[in-house]
Protein backbone atom coordinates (compact mmCIF):
# COMPACT_ATOMS: atom_id res chain seq x y z
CA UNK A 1 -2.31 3.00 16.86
CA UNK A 2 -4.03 0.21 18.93
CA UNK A 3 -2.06 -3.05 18.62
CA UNK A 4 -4.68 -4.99 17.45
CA UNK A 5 -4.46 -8.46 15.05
CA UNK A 6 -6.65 -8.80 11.78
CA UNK A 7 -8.22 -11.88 13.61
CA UNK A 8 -9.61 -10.13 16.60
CA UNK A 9 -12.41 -8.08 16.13
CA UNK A 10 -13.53 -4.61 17.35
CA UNK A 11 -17.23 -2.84 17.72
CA UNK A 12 -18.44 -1.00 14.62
CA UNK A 13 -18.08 1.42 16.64
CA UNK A 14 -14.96 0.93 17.49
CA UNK A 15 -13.50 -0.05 14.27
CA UNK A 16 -14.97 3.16 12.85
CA UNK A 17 -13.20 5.47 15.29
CA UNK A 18 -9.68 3.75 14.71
CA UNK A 19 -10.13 4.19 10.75
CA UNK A 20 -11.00 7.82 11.65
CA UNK A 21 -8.00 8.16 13.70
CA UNK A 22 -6.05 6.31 10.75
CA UNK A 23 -7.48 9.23 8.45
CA UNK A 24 -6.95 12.08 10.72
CA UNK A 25 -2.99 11.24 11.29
CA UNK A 26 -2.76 10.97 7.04
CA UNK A 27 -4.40 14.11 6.45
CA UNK A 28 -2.75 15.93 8.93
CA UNK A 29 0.48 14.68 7.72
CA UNK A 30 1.37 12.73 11.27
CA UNK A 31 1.88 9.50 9.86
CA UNK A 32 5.45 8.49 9.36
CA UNK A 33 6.78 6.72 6.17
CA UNK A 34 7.92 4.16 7.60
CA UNK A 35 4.35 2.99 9.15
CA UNK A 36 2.62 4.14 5.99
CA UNK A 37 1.83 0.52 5.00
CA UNK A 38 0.98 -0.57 8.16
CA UNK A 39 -1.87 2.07 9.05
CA UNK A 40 -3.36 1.53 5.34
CA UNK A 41 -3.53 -2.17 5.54
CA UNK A 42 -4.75 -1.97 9.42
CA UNK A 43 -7.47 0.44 7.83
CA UNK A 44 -8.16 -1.19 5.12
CA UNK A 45 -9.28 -4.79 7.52
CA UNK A 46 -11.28 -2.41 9.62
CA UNK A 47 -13.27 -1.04 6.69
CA UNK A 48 -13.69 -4.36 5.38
CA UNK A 49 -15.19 -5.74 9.01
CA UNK A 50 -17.67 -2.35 8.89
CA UNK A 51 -18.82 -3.69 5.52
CA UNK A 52 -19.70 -7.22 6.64
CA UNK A 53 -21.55 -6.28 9.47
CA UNK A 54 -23.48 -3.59 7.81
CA UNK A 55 -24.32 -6.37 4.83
CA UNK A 56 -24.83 -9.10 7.95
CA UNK A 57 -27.24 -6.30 9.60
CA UNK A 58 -29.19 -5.14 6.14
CA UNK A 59 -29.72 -9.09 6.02
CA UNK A 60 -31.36 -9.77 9.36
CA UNK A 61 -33.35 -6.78 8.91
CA UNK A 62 -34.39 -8.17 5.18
CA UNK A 63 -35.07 -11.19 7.15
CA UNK A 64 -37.35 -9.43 9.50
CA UNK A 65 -39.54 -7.56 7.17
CA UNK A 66 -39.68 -10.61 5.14
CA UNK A 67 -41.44 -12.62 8.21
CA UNK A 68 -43.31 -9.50 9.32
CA UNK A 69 -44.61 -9.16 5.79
CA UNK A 70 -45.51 -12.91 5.46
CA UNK A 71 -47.59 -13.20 8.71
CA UNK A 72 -50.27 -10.26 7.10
């Protein structure tokens, strides 16, 4: 797992492939006990950065439309 902090922040991208990773070493039973917490928590952060930006993006495009629509 990439030693990263909850402060610094990854690409969507980015983010998305780590949880995926995350996933794939749970289902497939590679994830140790002892890091159990760790990997759920560090996945659980990631999600929750996905989610802004997707609500942050679905704003600015609200935002758009909204201005587009006004100026007809």
């Amino acid at each position: 797992m990439a030693k990263t902090t909850k402060k610094q922040e990854v690409s969507y991208a980015e983010a998305m492939a780590e949880v995926e990773q995350i996933l794939a070493r749970f289902n497939t039973q590679q994830m140790d006990v002892d890091t159990l917490a760790s990997e759920v928590k560090r996945a659980t952060e990631l999600i929750a950065q996905c989610k802004e930006r997707l609500l942050r993006a679905e704003r600015e495009v609200a935002e758009v439309l909204g201005t587009e629509e006004g100026s007809r």
